[in-house]
N, C-alpha and C. Protein backbone atom coordinates (compact mmCIF):
# COMPACT_ATOMS: atom_id res chain seq x y z
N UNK A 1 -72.91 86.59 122.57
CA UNK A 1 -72.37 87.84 123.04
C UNK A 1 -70.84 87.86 122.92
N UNK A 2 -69.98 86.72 123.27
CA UNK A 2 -68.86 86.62 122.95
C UNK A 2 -68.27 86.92 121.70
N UNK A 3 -68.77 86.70 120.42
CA UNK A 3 -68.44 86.24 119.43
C UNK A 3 -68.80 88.08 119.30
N UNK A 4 -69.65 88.64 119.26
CA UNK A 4 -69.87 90.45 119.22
C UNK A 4 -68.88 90.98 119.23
N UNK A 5 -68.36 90.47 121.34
CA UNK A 5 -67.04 91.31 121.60
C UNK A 5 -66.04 90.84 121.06
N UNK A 6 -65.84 89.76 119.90
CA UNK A 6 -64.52 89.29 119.34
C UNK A 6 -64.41 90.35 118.51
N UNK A 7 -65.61 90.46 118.09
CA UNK A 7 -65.68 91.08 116.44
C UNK A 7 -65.56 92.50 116.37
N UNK A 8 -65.96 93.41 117.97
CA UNK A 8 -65.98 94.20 117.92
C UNK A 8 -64.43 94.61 118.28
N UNK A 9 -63.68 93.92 118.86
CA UNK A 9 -61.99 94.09 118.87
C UNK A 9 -61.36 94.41 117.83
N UNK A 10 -61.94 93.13 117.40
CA UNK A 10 -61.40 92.72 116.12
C UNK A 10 -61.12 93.96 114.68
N UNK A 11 -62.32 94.45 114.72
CA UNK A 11 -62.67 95.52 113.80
C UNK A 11 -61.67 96.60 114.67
N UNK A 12 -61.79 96.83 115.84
CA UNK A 12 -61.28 98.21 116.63
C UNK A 12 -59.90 97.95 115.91
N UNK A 13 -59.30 96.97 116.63
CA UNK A 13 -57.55 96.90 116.52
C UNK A 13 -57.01 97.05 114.87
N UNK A 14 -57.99 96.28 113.93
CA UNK A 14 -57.55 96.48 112.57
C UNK A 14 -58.07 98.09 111.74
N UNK A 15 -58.56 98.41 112.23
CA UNK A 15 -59.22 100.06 111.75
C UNK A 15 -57.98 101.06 112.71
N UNK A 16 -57.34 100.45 113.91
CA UNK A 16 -56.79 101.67 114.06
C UNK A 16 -55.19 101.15 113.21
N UNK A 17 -55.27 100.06 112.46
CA UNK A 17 -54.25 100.47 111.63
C UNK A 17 -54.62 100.67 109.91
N UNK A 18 -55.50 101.21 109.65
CA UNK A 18 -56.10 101.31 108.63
C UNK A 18 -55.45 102.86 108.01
N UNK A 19 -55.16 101.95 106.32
CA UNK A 19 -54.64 103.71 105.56
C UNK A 19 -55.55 104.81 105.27
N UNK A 20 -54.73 105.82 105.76
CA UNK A 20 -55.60 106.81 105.85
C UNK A 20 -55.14 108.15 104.69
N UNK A 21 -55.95 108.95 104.00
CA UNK A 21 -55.60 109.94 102.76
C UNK A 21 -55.32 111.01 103.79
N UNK A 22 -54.00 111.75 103.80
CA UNK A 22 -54.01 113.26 104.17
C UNK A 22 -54.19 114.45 103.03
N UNK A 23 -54.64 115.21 102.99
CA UNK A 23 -54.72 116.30 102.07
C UNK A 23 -54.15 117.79 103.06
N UNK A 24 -53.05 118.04 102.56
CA UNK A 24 -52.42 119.40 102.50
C UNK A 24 -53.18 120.52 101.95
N UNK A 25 -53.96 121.75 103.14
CA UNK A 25 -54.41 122.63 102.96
C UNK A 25 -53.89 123.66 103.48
N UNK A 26 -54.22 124.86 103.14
CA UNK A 26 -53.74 125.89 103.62
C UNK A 26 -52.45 126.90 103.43
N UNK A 27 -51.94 126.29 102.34
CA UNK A 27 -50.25 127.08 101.82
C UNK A 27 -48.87 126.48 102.77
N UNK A 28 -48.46 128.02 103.01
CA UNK A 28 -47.41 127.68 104.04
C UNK A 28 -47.19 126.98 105.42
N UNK A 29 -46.40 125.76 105.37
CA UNK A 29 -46.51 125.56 106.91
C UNK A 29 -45.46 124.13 106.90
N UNK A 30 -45.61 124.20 108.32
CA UNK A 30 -44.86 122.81 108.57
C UNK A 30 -45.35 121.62 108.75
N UNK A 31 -44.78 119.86 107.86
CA UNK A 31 -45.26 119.10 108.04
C UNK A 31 -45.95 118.35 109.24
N UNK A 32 -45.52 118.97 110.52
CA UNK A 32 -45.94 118.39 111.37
C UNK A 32 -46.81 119.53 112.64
N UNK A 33 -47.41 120.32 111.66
CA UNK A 33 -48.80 121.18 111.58
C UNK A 33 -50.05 120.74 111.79
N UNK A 34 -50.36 119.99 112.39
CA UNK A 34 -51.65 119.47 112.22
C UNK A 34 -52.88 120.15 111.56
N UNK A 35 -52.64 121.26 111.67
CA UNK A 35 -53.72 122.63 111.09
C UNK A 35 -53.82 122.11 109.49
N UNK A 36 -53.02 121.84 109.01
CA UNK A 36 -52.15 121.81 107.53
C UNK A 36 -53.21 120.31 106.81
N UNK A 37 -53.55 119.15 107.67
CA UNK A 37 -54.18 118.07 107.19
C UNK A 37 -55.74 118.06 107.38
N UNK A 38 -55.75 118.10 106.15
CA UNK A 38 -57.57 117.75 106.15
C UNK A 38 -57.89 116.61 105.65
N UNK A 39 -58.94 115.62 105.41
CA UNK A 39 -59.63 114.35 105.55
C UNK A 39 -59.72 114.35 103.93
N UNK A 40 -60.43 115.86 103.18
CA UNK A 40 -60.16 115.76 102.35
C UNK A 40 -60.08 117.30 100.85
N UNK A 41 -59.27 116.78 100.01
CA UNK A 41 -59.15 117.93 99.00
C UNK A 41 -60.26 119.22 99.64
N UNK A 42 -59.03 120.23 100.04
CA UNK A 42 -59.97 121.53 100.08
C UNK A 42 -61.06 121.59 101.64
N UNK A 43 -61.13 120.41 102.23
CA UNK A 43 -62.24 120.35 103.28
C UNK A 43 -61.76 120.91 105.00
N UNK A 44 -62.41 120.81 105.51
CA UNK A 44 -62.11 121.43 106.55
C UNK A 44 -62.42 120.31 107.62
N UNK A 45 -62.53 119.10 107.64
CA UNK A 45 -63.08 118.31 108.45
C UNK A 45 -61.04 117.49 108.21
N UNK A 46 -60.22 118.27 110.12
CA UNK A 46 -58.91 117.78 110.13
C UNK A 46 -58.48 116.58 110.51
N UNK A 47 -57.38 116.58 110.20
CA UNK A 47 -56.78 114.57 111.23
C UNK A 47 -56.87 115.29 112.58
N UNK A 48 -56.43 114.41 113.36
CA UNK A 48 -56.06 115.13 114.66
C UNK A 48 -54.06 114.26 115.06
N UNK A 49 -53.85 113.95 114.39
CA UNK A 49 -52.30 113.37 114.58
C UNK A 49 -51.61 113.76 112.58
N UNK A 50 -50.61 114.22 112.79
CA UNK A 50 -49.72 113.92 111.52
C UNK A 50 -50.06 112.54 110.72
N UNK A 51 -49.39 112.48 109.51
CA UNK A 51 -49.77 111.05 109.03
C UNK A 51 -48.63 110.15 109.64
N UNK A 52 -48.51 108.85 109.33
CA UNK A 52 -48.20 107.48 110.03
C UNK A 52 -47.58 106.86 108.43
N UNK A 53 -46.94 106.54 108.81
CA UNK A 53 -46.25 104.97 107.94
C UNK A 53 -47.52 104.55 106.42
N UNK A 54 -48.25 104.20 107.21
CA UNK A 54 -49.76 104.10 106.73
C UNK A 54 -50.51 104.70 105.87
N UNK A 55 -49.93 105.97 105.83
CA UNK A 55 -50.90 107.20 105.01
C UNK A 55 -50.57 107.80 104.03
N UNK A 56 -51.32 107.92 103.34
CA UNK A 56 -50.65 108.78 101.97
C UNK A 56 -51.20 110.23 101.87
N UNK A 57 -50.28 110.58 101.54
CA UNK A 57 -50.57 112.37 101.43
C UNK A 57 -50.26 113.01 100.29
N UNK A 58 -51.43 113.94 99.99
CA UNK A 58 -51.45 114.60 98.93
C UNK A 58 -51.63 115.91 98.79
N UNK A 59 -50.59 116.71 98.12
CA UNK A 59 -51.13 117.91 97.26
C UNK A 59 -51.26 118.07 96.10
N UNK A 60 -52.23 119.25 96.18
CA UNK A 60 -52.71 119.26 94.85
C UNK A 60 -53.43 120.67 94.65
N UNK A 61 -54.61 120.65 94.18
CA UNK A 61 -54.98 122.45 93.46
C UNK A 61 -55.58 123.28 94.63
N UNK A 62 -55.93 122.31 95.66
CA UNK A 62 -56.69 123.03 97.05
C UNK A 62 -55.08 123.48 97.96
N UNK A 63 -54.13 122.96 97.84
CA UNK A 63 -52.94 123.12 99.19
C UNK A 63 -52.54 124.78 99.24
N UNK A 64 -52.14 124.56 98.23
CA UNK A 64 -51.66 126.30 97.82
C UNK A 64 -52.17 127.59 97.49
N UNK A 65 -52.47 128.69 97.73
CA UNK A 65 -53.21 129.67 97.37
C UNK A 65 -52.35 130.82 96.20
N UNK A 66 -51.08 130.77 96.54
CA UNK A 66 -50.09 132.14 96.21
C UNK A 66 -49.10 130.90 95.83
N UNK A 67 -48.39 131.37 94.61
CA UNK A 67 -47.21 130.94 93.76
C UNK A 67 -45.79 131.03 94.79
N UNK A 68 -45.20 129.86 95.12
CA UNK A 68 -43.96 129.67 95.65
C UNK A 68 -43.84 129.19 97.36
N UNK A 69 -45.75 129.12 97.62
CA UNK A 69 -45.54 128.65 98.98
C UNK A 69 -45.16 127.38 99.65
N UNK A 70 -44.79 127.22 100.86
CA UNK A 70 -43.68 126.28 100.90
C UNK A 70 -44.46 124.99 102.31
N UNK A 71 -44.13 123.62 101.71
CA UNK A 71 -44.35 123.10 102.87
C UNK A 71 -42.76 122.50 103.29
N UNK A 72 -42.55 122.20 104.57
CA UNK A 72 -41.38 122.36 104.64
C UNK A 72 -41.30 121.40 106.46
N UNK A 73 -40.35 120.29 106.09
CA UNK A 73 -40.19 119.21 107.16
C UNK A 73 -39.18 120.07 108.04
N UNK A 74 -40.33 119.56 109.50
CA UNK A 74 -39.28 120.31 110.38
C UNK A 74 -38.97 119.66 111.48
N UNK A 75 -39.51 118.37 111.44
CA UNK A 75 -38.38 117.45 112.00
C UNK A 75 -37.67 116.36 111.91
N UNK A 76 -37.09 115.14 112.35
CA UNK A 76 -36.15 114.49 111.78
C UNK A 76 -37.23 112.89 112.12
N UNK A 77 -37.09 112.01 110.91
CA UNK A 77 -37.70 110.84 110.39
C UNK A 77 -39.15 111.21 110.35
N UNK A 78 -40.00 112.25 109.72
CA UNK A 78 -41.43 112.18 109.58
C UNK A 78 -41.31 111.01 108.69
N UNK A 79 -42.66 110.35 108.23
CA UNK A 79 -43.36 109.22 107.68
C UNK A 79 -43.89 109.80 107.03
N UNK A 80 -44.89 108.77 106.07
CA UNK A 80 -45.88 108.60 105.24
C UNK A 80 -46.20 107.44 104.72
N UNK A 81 -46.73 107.19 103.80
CA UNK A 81 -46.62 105.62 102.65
C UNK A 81 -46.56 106.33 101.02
N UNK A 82 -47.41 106.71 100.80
CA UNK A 82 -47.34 107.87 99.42
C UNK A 82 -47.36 109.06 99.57
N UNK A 83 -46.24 109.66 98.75
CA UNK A 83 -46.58 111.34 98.53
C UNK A 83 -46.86 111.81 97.37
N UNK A 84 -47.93 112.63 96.88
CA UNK A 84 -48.16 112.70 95.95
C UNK A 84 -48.52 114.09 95.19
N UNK A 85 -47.72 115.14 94.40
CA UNK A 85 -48.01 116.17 94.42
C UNK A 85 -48.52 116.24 92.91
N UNK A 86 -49.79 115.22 92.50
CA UNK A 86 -50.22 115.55 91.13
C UNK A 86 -51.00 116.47 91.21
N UNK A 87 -51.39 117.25 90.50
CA UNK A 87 -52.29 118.46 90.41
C UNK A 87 -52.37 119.59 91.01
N UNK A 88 -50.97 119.46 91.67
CA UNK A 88 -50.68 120.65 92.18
C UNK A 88 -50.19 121.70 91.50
N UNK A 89 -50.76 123.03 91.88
CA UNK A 89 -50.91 124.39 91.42
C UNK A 89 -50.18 125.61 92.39
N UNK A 90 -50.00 126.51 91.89
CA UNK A 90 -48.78 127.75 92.27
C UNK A 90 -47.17 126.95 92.45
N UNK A 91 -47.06 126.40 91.84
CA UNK A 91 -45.74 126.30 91.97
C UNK A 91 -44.88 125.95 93.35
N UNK A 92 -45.09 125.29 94.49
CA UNK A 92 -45.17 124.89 95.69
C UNK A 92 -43.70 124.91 95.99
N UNK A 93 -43.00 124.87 97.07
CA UNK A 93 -41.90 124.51 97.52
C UNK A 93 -41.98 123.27 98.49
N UNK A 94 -41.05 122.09 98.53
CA UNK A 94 -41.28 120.73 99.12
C UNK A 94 -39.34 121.48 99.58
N UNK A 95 -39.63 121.65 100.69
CA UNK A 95 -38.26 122.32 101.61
C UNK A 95 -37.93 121.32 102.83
N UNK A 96 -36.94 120.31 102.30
CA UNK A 96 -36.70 118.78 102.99
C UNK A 96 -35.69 119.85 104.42
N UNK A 97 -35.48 120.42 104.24
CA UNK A 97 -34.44 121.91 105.60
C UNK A 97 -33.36 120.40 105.69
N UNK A 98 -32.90 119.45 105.25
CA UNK A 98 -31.85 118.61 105.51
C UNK A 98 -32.73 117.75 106.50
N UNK A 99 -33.93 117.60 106.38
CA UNK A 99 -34.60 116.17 107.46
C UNK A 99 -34.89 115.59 106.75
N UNK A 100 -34.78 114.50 107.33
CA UNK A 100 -35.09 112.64 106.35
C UNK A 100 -36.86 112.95 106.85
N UNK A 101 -37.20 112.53 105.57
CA UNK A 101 -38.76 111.84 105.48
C UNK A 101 -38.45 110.51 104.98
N UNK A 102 -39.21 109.54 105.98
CA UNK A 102 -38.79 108.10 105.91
C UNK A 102 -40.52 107.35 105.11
N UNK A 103 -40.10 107.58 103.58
CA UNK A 103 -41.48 106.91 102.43
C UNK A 103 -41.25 105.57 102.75
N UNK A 104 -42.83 105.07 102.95
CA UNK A 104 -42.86 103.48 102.85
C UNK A 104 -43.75 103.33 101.70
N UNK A 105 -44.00 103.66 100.11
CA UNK A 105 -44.59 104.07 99.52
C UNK A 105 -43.83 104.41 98.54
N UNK A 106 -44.81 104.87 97.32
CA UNK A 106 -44.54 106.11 96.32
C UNK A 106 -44.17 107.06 96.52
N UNK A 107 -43.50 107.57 95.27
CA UNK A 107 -43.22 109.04 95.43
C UNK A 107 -43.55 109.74 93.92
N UNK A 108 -44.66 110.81 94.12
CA UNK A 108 -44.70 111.89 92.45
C UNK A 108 -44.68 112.75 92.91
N UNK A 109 -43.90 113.75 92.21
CA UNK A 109 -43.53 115.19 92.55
C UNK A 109 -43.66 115.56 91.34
N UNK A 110 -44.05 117.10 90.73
CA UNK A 110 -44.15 117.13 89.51
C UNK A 110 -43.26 118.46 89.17
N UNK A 111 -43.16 118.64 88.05
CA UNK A 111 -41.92 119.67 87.25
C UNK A 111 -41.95 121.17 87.44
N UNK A 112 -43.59 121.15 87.65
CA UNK A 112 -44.20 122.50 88.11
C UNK A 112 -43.77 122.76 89.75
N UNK A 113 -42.76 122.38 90.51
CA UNK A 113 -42.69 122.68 92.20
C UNK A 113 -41.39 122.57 92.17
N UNK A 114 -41.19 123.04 93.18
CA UNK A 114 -39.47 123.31 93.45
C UNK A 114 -39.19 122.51 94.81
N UNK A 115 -38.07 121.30 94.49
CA UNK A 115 -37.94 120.85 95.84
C UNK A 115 -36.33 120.88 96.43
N UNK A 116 -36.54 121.25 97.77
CA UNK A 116 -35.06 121.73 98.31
C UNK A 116 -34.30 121.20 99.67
N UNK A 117 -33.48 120.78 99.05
CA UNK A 117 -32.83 120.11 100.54
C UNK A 117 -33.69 118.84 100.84
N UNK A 118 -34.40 118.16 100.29
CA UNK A 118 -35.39 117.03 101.06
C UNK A 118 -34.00 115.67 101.29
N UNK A 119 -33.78 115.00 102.22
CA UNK A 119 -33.50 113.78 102.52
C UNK A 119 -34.97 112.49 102.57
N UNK A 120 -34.63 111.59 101.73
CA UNK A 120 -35.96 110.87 101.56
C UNK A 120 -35.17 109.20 101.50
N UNK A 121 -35.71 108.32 102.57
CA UNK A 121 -35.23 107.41 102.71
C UNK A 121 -36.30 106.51 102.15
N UNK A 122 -36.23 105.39 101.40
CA UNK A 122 -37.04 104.80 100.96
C UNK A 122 -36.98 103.70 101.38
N UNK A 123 -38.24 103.43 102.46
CA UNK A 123 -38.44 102.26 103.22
C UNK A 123 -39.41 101.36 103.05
N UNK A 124 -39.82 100.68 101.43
CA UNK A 124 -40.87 100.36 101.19
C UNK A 124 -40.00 98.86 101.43
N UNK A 125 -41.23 97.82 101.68
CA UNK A 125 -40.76 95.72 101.69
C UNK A 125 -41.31 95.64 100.90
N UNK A 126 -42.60 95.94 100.15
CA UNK A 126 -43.14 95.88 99.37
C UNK A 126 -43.11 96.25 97.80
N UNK A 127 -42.98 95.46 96.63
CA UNK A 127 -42.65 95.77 94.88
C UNK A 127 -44.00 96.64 94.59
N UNK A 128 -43.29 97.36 93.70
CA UNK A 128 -44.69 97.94 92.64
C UNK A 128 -44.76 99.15 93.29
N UNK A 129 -43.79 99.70 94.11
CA UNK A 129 -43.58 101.18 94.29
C UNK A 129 -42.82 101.67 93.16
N UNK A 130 -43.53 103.22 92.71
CA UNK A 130 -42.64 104.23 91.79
C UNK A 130 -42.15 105.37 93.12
N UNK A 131 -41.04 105.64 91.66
CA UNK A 131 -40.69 107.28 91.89
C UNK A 131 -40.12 107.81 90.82
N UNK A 132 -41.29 109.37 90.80
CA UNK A 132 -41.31 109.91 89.58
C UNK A 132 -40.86 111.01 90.60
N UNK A 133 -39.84 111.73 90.28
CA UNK A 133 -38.79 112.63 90.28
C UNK A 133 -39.33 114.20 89.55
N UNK A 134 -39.91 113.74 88.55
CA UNK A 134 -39.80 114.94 87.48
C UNK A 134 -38.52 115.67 87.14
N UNK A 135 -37.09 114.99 87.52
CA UNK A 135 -36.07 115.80 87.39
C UNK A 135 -35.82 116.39 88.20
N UNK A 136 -36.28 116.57 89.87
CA UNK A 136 -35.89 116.65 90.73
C UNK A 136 -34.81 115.72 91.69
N UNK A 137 -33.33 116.25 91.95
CA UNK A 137 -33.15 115.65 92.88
C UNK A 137 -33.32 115.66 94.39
N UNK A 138 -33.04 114.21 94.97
CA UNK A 138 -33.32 113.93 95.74
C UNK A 138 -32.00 113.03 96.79
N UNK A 139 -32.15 113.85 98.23
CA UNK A 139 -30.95 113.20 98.99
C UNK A 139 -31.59 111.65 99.46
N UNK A 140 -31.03 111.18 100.15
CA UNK A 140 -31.61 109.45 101.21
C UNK A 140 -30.72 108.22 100.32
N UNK A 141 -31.96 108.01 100.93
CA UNK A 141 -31.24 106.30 100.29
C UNK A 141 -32.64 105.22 100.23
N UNK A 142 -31.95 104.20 99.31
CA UNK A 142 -33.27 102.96 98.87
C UNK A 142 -32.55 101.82 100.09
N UNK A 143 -33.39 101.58 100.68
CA UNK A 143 -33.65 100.12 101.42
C UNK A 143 -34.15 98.97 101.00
């Protein structure tokens, strides 16, 4: 019975730091929207907390409905681990309003989105992170 409740800790404490996929639905809104994250592409089943250090988040052909809508950080040091806007469609706005998003992770943004004002601090310990720009700049700094 002991050895159960080790295991069953065990599993608890390492699952609640386990990476988790956010998917950006719904168009316009603010990163720290909870409405805005679903589990997955297009689904309706939400997180119930913003993402974490831990998580990677993505848009893509489900986030946006209408050409030029905007997600847009609205407060100061949000997180993630990857951001990733491959396959994203209408032409999106990534509107940094002058707040640091603190990446422990990747970064793809693609040529098709317009990004404005983002501060992006890059807090990865870990090699074998990219960042693909697409020719976007970008404020922060590498750590």
């Amino acid at each position: 019975m002991k050895n159960i409740i080790t295991l069953f800790l065990t599993l608890t404490f390492f699952n609640g730091f386990a990476q988790t996929d956010y998917f950006w639905i719904g168009g316009n809104g603010n990163w720290s929207d909870i409405t805005h994250w679903s589990t997955t592409s297009g689904g309706t089943d939400m997180h119930t907390q913003i993402p974490t250090s831990l998580d990677n988040v993505y848009f893509d052909a489900n986030s946006f409905d209408f050409t030029g809508q905007v997600v847009a950080l609205d407060s100061e040091n949000l997180v993630c681990n990857n951001i990733d806007f491959t396959g994203v469609t209408n032409s999106p706005n990534f509107n940094g309003n002058s707040k640091t998003l603190l990446l422990y992770g990747s970064i793809n943004l693609v040529s098709e989105m317009t990004v404005s004002t983002p501060n992006i601090n890059f807090e990865a310990t870990t090699t074998g992170q990219t960042l693909t720009t697409a020719g976007h700049a970008l404020g922060g700094s590498v750590l």
